[in-house]
N, C-alpha and C. Protein backbone atom coordinates (compact mmCIF):
# COMPACT_ATOMS: atom_id res chain seq x y z
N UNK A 1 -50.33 -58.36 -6.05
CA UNK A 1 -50.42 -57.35 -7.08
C UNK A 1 -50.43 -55.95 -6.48
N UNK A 2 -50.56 -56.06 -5.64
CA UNK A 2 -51.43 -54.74 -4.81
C UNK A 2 -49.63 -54.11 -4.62
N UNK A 3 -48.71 -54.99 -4.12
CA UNK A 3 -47.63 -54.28 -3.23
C UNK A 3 -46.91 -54.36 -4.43
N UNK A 4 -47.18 -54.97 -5.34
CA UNK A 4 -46.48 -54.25 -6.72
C UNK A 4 -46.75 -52.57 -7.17
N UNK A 5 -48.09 -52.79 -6.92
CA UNK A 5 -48.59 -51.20 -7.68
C UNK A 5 -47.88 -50.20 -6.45
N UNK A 6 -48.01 -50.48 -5.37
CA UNK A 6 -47.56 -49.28 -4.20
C UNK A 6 -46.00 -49.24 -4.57
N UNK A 7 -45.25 -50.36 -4.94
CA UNK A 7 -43.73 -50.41 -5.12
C UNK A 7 -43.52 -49.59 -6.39
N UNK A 8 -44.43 -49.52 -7.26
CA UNK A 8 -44.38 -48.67 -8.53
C UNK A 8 -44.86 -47.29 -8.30
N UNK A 9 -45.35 -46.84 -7.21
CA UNK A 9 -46.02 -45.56 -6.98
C UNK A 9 -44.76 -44.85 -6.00
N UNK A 10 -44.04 -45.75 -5.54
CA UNK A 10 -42.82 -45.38 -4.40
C UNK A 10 -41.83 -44.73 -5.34
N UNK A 11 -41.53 -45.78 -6.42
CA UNK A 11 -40.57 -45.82 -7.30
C UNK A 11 -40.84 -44.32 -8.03
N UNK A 12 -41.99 -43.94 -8.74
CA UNK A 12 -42.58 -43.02 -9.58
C UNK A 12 -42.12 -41.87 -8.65
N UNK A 13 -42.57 -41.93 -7.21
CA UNK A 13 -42.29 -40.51 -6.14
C UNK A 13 -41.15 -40.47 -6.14
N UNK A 14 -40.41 -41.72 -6.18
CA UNK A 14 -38.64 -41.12 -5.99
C UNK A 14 -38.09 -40.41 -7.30
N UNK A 15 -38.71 -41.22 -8.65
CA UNK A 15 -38.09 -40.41 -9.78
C UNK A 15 -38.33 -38.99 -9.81
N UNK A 16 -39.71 -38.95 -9.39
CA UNK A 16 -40.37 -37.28 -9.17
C UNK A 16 -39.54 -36.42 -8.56
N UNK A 17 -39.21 -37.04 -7.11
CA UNK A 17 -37.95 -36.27 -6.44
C UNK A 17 -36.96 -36.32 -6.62
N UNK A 18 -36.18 -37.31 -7.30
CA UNK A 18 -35.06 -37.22 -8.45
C UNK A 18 -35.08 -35.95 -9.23
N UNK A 19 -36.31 -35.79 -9.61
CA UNK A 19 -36.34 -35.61 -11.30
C UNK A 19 -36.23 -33.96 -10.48
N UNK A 20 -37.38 -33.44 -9.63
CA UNK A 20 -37.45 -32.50 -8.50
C UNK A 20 -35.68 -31.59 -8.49
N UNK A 21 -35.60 -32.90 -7.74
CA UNK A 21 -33.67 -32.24 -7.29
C UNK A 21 -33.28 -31.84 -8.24
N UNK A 22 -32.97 -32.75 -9.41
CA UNK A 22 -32.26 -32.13 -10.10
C UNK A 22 -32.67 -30.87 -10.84
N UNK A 23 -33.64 -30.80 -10.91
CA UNK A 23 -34.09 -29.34 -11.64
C UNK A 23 -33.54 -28.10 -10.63
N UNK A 24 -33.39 -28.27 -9.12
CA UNK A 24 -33.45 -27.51 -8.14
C UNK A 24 -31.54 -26.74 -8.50
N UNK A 25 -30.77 -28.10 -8.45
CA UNK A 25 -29.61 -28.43 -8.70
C UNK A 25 -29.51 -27.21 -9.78
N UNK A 26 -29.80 -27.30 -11.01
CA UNK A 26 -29.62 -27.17 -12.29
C UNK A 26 -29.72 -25.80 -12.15
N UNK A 27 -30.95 -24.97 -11.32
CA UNK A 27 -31.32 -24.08 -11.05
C UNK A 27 -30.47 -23.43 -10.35
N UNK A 28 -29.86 -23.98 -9.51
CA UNK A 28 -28.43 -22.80 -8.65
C UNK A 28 -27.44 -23.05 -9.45
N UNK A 29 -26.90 -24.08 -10.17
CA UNK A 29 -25.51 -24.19 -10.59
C UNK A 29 -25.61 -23.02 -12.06
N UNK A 30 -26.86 -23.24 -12.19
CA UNK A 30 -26.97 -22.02 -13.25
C UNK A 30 -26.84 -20.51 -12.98
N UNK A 31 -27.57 -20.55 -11.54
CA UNK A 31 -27.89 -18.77 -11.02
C UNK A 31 -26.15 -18.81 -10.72
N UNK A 32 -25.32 -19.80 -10.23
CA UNK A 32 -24.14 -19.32 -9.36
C UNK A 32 -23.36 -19.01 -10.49
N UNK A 33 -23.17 -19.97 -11.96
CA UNK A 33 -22.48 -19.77 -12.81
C UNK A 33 -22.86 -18.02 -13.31
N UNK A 34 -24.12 -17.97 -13.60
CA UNK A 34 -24.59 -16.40 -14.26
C UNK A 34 -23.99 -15.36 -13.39
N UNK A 35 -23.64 -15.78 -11.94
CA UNK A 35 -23.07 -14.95 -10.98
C UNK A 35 -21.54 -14.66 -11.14
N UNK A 36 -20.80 -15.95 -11.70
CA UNK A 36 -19.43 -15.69 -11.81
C UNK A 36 -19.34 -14.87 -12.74
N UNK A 37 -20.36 -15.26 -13.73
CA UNK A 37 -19.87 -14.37 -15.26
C UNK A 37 -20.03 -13.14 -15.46
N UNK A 38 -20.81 -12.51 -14.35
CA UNK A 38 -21.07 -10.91 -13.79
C UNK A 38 -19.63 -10.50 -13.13
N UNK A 39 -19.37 -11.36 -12.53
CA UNK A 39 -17.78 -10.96 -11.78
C UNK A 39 -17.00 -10.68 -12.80
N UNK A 40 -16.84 -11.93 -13.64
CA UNK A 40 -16.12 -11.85 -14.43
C UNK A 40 -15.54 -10.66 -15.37
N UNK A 41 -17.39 -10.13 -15.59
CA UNK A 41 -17.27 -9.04 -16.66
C UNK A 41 -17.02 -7.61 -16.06
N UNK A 42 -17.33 -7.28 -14.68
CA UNK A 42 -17.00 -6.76 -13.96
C UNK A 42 -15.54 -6.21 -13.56
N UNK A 43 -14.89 -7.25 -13.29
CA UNK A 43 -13.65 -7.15 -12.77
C UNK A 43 -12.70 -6.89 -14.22
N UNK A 44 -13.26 -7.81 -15.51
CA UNK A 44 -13.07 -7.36 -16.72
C UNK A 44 -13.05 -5.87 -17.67
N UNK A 45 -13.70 -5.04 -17.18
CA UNK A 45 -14.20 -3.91 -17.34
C UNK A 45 -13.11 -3.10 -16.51
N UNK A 46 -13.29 -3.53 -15.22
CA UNK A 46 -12.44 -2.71 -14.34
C UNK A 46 -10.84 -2.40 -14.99
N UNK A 47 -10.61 -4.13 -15.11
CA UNK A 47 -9.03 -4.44 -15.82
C UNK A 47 -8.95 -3.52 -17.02
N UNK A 48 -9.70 -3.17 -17.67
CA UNK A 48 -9.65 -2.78 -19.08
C UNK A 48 -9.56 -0.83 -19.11
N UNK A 49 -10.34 -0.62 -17.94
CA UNK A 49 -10.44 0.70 -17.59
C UNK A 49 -9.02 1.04 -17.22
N UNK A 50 -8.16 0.32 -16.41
CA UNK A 50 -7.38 0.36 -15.30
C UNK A 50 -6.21 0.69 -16.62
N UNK A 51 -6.02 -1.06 -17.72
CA UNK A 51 -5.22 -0.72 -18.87
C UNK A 51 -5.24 1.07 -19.47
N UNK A 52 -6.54 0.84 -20.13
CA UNK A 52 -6.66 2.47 -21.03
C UNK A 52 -5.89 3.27 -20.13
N UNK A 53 -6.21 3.90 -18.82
CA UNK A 53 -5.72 4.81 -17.97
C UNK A 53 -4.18 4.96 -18.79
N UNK A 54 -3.50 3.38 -17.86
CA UNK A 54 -1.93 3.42 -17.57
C UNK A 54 -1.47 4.10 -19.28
N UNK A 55 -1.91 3.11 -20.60
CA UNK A 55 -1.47 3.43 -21.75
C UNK A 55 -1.91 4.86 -22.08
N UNK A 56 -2.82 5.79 -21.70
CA UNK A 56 -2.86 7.06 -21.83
C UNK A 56 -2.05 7.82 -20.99
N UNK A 57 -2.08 7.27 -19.78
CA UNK A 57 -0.57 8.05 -18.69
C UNK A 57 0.78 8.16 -19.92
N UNK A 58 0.79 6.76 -20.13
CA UNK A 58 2.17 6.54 -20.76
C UNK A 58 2.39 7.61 -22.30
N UNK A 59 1.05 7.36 -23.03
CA UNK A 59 1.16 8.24 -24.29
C UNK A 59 1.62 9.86 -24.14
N UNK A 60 0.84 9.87 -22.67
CA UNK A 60 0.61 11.86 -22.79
C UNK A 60 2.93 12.02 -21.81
N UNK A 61 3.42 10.93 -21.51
CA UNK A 61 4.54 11.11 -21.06
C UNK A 61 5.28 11.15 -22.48
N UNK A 62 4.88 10.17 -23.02
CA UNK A 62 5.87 10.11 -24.23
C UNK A 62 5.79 11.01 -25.12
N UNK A 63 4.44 12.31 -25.30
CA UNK A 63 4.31 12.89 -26.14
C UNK A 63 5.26 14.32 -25.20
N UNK A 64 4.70 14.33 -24.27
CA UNK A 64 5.72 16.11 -23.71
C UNK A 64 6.96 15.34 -23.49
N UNK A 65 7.91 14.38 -23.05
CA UNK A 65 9.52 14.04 -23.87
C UNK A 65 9.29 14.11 -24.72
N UNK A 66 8.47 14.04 -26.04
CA UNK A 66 9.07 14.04 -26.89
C UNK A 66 9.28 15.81 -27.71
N UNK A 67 8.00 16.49 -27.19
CA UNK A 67 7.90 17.85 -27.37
C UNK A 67 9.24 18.59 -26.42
N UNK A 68 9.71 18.70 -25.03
CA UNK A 68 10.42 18.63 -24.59
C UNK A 68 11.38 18.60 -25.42
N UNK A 69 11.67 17.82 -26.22
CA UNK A 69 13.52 17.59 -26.92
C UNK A 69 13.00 18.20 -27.98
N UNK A 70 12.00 18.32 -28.60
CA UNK A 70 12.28 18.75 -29.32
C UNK A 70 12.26 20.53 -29.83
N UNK A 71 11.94 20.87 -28.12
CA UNK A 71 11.71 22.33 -27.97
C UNK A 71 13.08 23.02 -27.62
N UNK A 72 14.07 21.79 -27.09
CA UNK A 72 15.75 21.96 -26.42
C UNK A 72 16.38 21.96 -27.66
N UNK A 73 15.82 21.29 -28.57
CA UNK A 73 16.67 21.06 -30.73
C UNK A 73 15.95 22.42 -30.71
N UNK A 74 15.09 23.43 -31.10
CA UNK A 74 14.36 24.05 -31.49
C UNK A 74 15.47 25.59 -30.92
N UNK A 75 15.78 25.71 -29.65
CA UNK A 75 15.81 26.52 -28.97
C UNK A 75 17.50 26.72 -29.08
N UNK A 76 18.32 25.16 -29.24
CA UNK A 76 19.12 25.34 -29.61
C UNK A 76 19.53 25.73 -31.21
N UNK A 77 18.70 25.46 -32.04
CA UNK A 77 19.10 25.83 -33.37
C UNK A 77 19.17 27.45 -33.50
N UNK A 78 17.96 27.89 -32.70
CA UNK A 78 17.51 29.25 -32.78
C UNK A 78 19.08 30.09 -32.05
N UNK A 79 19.44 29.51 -31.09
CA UNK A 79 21.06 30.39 -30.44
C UNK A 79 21.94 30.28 -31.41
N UNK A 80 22.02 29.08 -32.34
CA UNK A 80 22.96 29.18 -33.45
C UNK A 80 22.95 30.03 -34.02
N UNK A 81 21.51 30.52 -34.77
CA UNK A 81 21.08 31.25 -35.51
C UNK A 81 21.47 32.52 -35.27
N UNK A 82 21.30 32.90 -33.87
CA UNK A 82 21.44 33.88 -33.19
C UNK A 82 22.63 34.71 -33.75
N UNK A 83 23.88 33.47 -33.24
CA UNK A 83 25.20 33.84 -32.76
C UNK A 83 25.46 34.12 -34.22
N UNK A 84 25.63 33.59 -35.38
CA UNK A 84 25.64 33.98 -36.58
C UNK A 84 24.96 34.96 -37.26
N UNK A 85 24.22 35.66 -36.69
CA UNK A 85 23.05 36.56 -37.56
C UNK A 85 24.12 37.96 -36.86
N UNK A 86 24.77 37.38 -35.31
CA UNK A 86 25.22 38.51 -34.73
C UNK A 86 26.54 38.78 -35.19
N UNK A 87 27.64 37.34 -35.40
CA UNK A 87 28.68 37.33 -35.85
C UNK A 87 28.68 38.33 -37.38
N UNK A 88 27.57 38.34 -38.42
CA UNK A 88 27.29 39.01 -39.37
C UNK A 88 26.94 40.37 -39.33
N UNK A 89 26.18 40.87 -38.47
CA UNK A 89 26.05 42.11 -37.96
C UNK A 89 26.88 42.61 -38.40
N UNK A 90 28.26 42.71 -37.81
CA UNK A 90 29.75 43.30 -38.21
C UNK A 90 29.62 43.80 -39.40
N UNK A 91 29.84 42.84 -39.97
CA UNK A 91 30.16 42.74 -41.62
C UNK A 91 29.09 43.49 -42.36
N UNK A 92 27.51 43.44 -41.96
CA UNK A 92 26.98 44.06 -42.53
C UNK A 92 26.98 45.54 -42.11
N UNK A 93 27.46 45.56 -41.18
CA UNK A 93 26.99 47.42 -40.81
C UNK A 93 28.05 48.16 -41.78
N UNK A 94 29.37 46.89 -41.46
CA UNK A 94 30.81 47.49 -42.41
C UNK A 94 30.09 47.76 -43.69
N UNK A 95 29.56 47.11 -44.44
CA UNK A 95 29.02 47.14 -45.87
C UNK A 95 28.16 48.08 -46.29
N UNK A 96 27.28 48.49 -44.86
CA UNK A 96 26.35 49.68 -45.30
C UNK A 96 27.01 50.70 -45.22
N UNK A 97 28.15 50.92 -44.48
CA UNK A 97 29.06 51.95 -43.76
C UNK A 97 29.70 52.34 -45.14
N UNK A 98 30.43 50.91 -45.60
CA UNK A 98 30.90 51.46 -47.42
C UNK A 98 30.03 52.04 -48.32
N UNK A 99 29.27 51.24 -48.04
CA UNK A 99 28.36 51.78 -49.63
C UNK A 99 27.70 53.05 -49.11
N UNK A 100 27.51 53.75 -48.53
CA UNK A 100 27.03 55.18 -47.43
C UNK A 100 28.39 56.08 -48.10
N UNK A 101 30.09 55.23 -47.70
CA UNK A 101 30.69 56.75 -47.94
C UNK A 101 30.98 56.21 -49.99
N UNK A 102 31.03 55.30 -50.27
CA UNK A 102 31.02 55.37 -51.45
C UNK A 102 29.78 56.24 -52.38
N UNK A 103 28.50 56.23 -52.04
CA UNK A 103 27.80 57.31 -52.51
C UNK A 103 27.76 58.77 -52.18
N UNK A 104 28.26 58.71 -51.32
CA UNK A 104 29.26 60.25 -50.87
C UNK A 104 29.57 60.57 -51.90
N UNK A 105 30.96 59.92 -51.76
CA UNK A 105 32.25 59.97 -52.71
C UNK A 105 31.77 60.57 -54.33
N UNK A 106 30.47 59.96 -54.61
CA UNK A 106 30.06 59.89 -56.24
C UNK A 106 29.54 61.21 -56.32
């Protein structure tokens, strides 16, 4: 009876240190996992910072091309304008020039 009870007290210490390990186990696979997921969010953050940047590089390019052309449309309409306001000149000075000797004339 006796080397029964010691075989049951052996048995009990091994489950203990079973039971032991695995808590030990449980305890790093947990700290190492909580460790990846810091990387994770980390390197996540980084990635996300890194995105915003490039898509704001890209916005502030696409906004001066697009100001750019539309300052070359702007600049060209304005020489049109120009050349016609000057082509008219003529005609109007002729017109003030008439109506000047026509109130003469009266």
């Amino acid at each position: 009876m006796e080397k029964v009870w010691e075989d049951l007290k052996k048995i009990d210490a091994q489950a203990d240190q079973i039971q032991s390990d695995a808590q030990n186990k449980a305890k790093k696979i947990t700290s190492l996992a909580k460790e990846d997921a810091e990387k994770l969010i980390t390197n996540s953050r980084i990635y996300a910072e890194e995105e915003a940047q490039k898509l704001y590089l890209k916005a502030t390019q696409d906004a001066n091309q697009k100001r750019d052309e539309l300052l070359t449309a702007s600049q060209e309409t304005a020489m049109k304008l120009k050349i016609k306001a000057e082509k008219r000149m003529d005609q109007a000075v002729l017109a003030v020039v008439h109506a000047v000797l026509e109130e003469n004339k009266l």
